[in-house]
Protein backbone atom coordinates (compact mmCIF):
# COMPACT_ATOMS: atom_id res chain seq x y z
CA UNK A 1 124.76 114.40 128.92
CA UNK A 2 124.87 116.24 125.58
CA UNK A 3 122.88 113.68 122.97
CA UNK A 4 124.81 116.26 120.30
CA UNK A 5 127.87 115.25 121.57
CA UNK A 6 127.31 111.65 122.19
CA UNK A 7 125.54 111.14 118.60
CA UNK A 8 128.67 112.79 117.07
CA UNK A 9 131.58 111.03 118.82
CA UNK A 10 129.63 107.59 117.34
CA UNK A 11 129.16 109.05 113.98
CA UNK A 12 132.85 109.86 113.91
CA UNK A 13 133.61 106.62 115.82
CA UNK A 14 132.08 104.09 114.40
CA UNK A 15 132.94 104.24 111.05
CA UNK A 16 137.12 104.71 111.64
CA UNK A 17 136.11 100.86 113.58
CA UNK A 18 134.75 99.72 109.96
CA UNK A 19 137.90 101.26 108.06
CA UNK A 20 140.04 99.45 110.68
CA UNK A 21 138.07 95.91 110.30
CA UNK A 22 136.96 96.10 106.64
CA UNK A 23 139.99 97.25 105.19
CA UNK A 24 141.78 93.94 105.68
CA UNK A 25 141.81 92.13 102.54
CA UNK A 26 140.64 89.09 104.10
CA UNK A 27 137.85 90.91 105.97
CA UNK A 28 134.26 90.17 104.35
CA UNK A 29 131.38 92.47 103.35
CA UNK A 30 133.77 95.17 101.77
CA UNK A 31 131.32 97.51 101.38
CA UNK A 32 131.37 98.56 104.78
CA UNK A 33 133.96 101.16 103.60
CA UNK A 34 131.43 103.08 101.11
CA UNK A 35 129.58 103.16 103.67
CA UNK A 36 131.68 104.13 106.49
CA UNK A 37 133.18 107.06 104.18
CA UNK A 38 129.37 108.42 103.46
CA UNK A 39 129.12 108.57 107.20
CA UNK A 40 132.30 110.38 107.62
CA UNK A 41 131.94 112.71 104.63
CA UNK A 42 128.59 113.90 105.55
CA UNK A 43 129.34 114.24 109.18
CA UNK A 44 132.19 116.35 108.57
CA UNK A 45 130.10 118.55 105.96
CA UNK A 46 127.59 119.33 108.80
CA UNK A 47 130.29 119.68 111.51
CA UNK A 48 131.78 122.62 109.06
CA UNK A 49 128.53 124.05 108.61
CA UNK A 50 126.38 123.21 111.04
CA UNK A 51 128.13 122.63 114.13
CA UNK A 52 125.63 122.87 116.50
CA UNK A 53 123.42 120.42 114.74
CA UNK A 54 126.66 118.21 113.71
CA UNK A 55 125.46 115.27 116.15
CA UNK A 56 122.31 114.86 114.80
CA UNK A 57 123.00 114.88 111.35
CA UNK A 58 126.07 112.53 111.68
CA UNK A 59 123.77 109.96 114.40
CA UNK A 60 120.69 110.12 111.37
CA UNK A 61 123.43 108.54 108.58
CA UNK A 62 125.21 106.53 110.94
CA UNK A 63 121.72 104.94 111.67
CA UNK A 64 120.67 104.93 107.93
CA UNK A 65 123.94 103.59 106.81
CA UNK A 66 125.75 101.47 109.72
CA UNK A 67 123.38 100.60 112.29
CA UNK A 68 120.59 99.29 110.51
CA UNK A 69 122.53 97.35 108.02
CA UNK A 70 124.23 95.44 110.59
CA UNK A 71 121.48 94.86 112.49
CA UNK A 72 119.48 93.50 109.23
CA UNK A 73 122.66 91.50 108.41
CA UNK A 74 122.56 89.97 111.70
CA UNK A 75 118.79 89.55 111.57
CA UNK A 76 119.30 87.97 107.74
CA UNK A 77 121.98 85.60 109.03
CA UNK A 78 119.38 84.32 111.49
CA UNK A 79 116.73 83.42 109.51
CA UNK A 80 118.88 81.83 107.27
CA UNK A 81 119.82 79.59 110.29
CA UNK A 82 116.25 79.00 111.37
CA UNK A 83 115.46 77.67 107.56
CA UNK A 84 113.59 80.78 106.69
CA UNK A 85 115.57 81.40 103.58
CA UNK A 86 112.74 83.32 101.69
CA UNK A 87 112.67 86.04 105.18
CA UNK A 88 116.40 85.86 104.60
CA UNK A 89 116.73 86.80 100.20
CA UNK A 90 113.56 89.32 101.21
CA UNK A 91 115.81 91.15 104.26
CA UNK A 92 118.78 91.04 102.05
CA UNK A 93 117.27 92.59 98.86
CA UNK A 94 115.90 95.30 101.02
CA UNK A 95 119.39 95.46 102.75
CA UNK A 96 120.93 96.03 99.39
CA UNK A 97 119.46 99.97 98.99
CA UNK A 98 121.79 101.31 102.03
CA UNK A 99 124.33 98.65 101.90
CA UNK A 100 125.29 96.99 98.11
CA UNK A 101 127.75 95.14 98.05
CA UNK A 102 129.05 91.53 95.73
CA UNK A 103 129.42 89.50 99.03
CA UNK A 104 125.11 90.87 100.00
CA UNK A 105 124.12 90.26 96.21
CA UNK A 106 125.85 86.71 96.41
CA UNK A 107 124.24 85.86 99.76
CA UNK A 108 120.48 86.82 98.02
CA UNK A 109 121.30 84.72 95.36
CA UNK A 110 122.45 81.62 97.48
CA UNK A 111 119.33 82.13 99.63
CA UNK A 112 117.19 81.97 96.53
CA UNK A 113 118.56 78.59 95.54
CA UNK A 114 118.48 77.05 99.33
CA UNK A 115 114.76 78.51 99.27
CA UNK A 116 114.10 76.40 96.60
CA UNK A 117 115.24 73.23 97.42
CA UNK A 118 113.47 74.06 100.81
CA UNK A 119 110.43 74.24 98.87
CA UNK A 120 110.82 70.67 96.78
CA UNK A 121 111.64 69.24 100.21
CA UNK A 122 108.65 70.73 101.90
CA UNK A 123 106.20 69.30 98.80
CA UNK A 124 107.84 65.66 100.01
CA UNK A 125 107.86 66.05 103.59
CA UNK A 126 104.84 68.83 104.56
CA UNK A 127 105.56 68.98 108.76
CA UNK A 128 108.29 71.13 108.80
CA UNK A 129 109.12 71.28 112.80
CA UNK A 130 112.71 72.51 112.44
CA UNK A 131 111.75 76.16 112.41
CA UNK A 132 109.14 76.09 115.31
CA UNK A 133 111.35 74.15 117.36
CA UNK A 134 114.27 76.99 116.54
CA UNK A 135 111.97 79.54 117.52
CA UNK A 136 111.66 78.30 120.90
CA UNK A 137 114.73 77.60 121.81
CA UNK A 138 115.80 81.20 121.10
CA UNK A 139 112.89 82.58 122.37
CA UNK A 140 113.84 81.09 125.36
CA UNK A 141 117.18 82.86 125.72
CA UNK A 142 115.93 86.07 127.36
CA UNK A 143 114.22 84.11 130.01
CA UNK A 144 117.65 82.41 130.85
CA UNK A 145 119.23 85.48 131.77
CA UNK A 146 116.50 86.42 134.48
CA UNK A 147 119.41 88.89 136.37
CA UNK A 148 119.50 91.03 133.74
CA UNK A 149 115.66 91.36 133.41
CA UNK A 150 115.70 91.96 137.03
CA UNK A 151 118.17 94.55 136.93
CA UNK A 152 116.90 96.59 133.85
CA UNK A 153 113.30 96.35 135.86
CA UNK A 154 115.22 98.05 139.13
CA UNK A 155 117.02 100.92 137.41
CA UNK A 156 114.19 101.26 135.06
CA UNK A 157 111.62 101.76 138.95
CA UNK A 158 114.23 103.59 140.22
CA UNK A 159 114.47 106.21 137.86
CA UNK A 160 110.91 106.24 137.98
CA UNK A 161 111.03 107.09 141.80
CA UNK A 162 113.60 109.86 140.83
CA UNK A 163 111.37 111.83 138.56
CA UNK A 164 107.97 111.42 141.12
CA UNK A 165 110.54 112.79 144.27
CA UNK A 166 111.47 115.62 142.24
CA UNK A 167 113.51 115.68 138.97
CA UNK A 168 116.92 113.85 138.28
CA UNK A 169 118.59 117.24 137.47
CA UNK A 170 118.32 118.63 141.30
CA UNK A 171 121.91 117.36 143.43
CA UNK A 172 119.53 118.00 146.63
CA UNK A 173 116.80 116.14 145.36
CA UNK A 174 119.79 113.33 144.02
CA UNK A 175 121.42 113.58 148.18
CA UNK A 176 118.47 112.96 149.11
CA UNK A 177 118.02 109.90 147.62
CA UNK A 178 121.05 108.17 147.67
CA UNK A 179 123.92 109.70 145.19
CA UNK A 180 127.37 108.75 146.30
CA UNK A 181 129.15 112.08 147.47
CA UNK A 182 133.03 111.59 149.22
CA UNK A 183 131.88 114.14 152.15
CA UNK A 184 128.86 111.88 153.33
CA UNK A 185 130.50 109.02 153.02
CA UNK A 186 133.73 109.82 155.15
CA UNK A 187 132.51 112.52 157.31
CA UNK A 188 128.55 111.42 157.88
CA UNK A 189 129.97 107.61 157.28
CA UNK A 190 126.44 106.90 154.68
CA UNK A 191 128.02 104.10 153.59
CA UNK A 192 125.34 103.13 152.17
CA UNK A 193 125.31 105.83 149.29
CA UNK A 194 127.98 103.01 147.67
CA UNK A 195 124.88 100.97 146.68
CA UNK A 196 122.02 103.02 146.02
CA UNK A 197 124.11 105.17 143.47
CA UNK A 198 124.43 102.64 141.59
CA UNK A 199 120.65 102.41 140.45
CA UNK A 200 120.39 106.39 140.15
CA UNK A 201 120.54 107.96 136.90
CA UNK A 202 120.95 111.58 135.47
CA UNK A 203 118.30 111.46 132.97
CA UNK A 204 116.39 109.69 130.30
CA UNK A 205 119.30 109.32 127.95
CA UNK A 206 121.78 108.32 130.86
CA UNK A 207 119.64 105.39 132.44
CA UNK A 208 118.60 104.66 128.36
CA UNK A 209 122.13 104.13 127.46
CA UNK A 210 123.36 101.90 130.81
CA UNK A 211 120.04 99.64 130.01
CA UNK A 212 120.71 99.10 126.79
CA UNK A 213 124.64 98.07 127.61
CA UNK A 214 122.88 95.91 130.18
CA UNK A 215 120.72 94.24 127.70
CA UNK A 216 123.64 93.76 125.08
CA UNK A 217 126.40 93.08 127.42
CA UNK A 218 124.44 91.01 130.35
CA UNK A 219 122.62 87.82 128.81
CA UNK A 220 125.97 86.23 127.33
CA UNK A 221 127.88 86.55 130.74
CA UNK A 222 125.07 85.51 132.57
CA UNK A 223 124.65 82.48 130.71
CA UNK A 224 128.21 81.81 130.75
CA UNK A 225 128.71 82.19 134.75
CA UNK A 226 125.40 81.66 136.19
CA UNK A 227 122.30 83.59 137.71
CA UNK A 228 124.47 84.40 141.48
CA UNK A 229 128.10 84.99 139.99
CA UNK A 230 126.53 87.66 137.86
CA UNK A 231 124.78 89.11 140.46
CA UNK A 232 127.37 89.51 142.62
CA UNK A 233 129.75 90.60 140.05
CA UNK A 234 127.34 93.42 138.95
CA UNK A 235 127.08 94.68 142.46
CA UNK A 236 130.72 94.20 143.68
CA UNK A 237 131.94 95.88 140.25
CA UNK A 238 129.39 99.11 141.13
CA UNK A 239 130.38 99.27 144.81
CA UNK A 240 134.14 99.25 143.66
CA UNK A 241 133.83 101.81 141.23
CA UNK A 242 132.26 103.67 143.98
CA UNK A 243 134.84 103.27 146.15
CA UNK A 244 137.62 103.61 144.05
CA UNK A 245 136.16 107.17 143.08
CA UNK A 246 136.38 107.90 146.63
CA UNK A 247 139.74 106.90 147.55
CA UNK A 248 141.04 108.58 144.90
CA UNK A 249 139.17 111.67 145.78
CA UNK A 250 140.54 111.41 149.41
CA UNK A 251 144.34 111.03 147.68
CA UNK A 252 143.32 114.46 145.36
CA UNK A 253 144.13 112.68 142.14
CA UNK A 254 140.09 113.67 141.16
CA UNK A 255 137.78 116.30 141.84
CA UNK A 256 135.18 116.06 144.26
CA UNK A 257 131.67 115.45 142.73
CA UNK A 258 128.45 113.90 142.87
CA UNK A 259 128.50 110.10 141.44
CA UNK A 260 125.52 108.48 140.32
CA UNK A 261 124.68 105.77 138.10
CA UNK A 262 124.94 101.82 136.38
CA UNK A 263 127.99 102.80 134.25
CA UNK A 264 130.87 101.17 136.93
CA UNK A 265 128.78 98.16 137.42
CA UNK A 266 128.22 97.65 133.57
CA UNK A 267 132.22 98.17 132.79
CA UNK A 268 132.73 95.68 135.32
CA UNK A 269 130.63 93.47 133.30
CA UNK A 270 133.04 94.01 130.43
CA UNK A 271 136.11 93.78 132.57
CA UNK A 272 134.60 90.28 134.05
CA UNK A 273 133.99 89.66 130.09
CA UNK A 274 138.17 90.29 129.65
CA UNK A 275 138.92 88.52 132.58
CA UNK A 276 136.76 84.91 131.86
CA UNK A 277 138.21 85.10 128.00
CA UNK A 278 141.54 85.47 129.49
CA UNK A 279 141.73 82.38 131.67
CA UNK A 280 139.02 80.32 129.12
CA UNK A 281 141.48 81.74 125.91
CA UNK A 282 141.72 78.61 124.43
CA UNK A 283 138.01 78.18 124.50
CA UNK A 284 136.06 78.65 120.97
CA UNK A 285 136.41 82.20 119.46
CA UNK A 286 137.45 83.24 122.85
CA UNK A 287 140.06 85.54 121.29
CA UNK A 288 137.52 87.28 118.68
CA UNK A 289 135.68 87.83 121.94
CA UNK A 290 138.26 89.27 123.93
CA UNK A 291 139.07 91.71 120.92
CA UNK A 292 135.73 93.07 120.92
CA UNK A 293 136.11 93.82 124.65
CA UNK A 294 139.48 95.25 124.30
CA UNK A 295 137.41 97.66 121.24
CA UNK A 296 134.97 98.39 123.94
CA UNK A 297 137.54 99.48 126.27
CA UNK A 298 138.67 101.67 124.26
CA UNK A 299 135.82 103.56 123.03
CA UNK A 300 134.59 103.69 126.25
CA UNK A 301 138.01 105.76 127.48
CA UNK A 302 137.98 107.92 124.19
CA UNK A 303 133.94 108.65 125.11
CA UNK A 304 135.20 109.60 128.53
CA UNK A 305 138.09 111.69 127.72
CA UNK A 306 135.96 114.29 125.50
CA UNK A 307 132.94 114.16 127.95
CA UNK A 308 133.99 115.76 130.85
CA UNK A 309 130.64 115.19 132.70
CA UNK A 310 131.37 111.07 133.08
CA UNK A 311 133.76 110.02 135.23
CA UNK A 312 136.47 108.09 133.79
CA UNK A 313 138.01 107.37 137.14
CA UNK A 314 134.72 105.46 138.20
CA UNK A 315 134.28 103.37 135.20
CA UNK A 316 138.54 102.57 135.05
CA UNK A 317 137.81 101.18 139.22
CA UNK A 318 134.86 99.27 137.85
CA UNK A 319 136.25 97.30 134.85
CA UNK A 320 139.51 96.62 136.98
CA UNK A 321 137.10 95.06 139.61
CA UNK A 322 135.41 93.11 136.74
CA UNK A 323 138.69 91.63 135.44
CA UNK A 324 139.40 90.92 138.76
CA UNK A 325 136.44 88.97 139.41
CA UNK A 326 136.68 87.51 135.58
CA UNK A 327 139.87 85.88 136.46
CA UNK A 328 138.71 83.36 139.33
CA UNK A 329 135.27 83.26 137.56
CA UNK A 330 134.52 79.03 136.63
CA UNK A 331 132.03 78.45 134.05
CA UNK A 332 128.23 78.10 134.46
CA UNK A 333 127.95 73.73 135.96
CA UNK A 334 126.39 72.06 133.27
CA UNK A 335 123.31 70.21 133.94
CA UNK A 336 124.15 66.65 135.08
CA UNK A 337 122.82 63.89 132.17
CA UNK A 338 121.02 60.89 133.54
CA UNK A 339 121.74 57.98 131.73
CA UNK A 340 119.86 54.69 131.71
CA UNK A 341 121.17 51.10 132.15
C-alpha cells in the first residue's frame, strides 16, 4: 500500500465531508470550512507541483488542520463533562490557533464562567468526588470490550510471526503461512486458508490501519451486542469475505490473487453496525449513527476504487455478511436488578 496515495485520497477526502456537513446553515462549528478549504488549497498546490510528494504534504495539513482539532474538540467536550472546565477553556484556547471560530471562542468563554462557579462551590463543599468517580467509569470502558483487545493482541502476534518467518512482502513466505489463494483452496481443498488470512497482513501500514478501525469501530458494537456475538460476527464476516472472493473468482467476475488480511472482518463490523441501527432505528440517535456508517461505506468504496491493490470484492462480501448478521443481532441482556422487599 502506497502511504502517498492513501495520505492524499484523505487529504482530498476529508475535507469535501466537512464542506458537505458544515455547510448546512444549521450545522455548528462553521469554521470547519476555512479550514477544510486550507486543506484543499494547499493539497492541490503540492499535487501541481509536487506530485510525488502530494500525499505527504496534503496528510501533514489535514493533521494540523482537521484531525487534531477534532480530536481536541472531542477531548474539550469531555472534560467539560467530567467537571474539568479549567482543562476544557485551556484545550480550547489552544484549539483556537488552528481552528478559530465564534462558536470555539463562545465555548472558552462559557467554560470560564462554569469554572468559576465550580470554584465558589468547591470553597463550600472541598470533596469533590464527581470527577474521580467519572474517571473510572470511563476508564473502565476499554476493559468492557475485552474482544477487541484480544483481537488487536492476535493480529498485532501474528504479524509479528510474519516478519520472524521471513518478511510480509514474499507470496511464498505469505503461502506458507496461511494467505487465502482460490487454487489451494479448491484444488488442494486448505480450507483452512479462510481463517488464518484473516490475521495476515501486508505490512506495517496495512495491519496499522485494520487495528486502528478495530479500535474505533469495535468497543461500541461490542458493548452493544455482547463479548460472543461480536466474536462470532468478526470471524463469520472474515470467513465470508473470504469466500465470497472465491466464488466469485471461480464465476471469473475477479482476478485471481493472493488475499490476506482484517479488512473483510472489520467491514463486516460496519455492515453489522448498518444492520443493528436498521432494526433498533427508532432507538436514540440511531439514525445519526447509521449515517455515519452509510459515510463509511462510501469512503471505503471510493478508497477501493483508486487503489487497485485492495480488493473491493472482499470487503463488499464482508459488510454484506455484517448486515446480514446486524439484522437478527438482539441487544447486549442487561444485567438483572435485585430488588429488596
Amino acid at each position: 500500500m502506497d502511504l502517498n496515495h492513501i495520505l492524499l485520497f484523505l487529504a482530498v477526502i476529508s475535507p469535501l465531508l466537512v464542506f458537505a456537513r458544515a455547510w448546512r446553515p444549521s450545522a455548528p462549528y462553521h469554521g470547519w470550512r476555512i479550514a477544510a478549504l486550507i486543506v484543499l488549497a494547499i493539497t492541490g498546490v503540492a499535487w501541481l507541483f509536487w506530485r510525488g510528494a502530494a500525499g505527504y504534504v496534503g496528510g501533514c495539513v489535514w493533521f494540523l488542520f482537521l484531525f487534531l482539532p477534532a480530536i481536541g474538540l472531542r477531548k474539550m467536550t469531555e472534560l467539560a463533562t467530567q467537571g474539568n472546565y479549567e482543562s476544557a477553556r485551556k484545550l480550547g484556547a489552544a484549539l483556537q490557533i488552528l481552528h478559530p471560530s465564534p462558536e470555539l471562542r463562545d465555548q472558552i468563554r462559557l467554560f470560564r464562567r462554569l469554572e468559576s462557579q465550580a470554584n465558589h462551590r468547591a470553597a463550600a463543599d472541598p470533596v469533590p468526588i464527581e470527577y474521580e468517580t467519572t474517571r473510572r467509569a470511563r476508564g473502565s470502558q476499554l476493559r468492557n470490550a475485552r474482544a477487541v483487545l484480544i483481537l488487536i493482541l492476535l493480529n498485532a502476534v501474528v504479524f509479528l510471526f510474519e516478519i520472524s518467518v521471513g518478511g510480509w512482502n514474499d507470496p511464498e513466505v505469505l503461502h506458507r503461512i496461511g494467505a487465502l489463494e482460490p487454487y489451494s483452496v479448491v484444488v488442494q481443498h486448505e480450507y483452512w486458508r479462510f481463517f488464518t488470512a484473516v490475521f495476515l497482513h501486508g505490512g506495517l501500514l496495512h495491519v496499522g490501519f485494520n487495528v486502528f478501525a478495530l479500535y474505533v469501530l469495535g468497543p461500541p458494537l461490542e458493548r452493544s451486542i455482547g463479548t460472543i456475538r461480536f466474536v462470532m460476527c468478526y470471524l463469520i464476516s472474515g470467513l465470508a469475505s473470504g469466500v465470497g472472493v472465491v466464488g466469485l473468482t471461480l464465476i471469473r467476475l475477479v482476478q485471481p490473487a493472493q488475499l490476506i488480511g482484517a479488512s473483510g472482518a472489520i467491514m463486516g463490523i460496519v455492515g453489522a453496525w448498518a444492520g443493528f441501527l436498521m432494526r433498533h432505528r427508532h432507538a436514540p440517535n440511531a439514525k445519526q449513527r447509521l449515517g455515519n456508517v452509510v459515510m463509511i461505506v462510501v469512503i471505503q468504496i471510493a478508497f477501493d476504487l483508486s487503489t487497485p491493490q485492495v480488493s473491493m470484492s472482499a470487503h463488499l462480501c464482508g459488510l454484506v455478511a455484517g448486515f446480514l448478521l446486524g439484522l437478527v443481532l438482539a441487544p447486549r441482556p442487561k444485567p438483572a436488578q435485585i430488588s429488596s422487599t
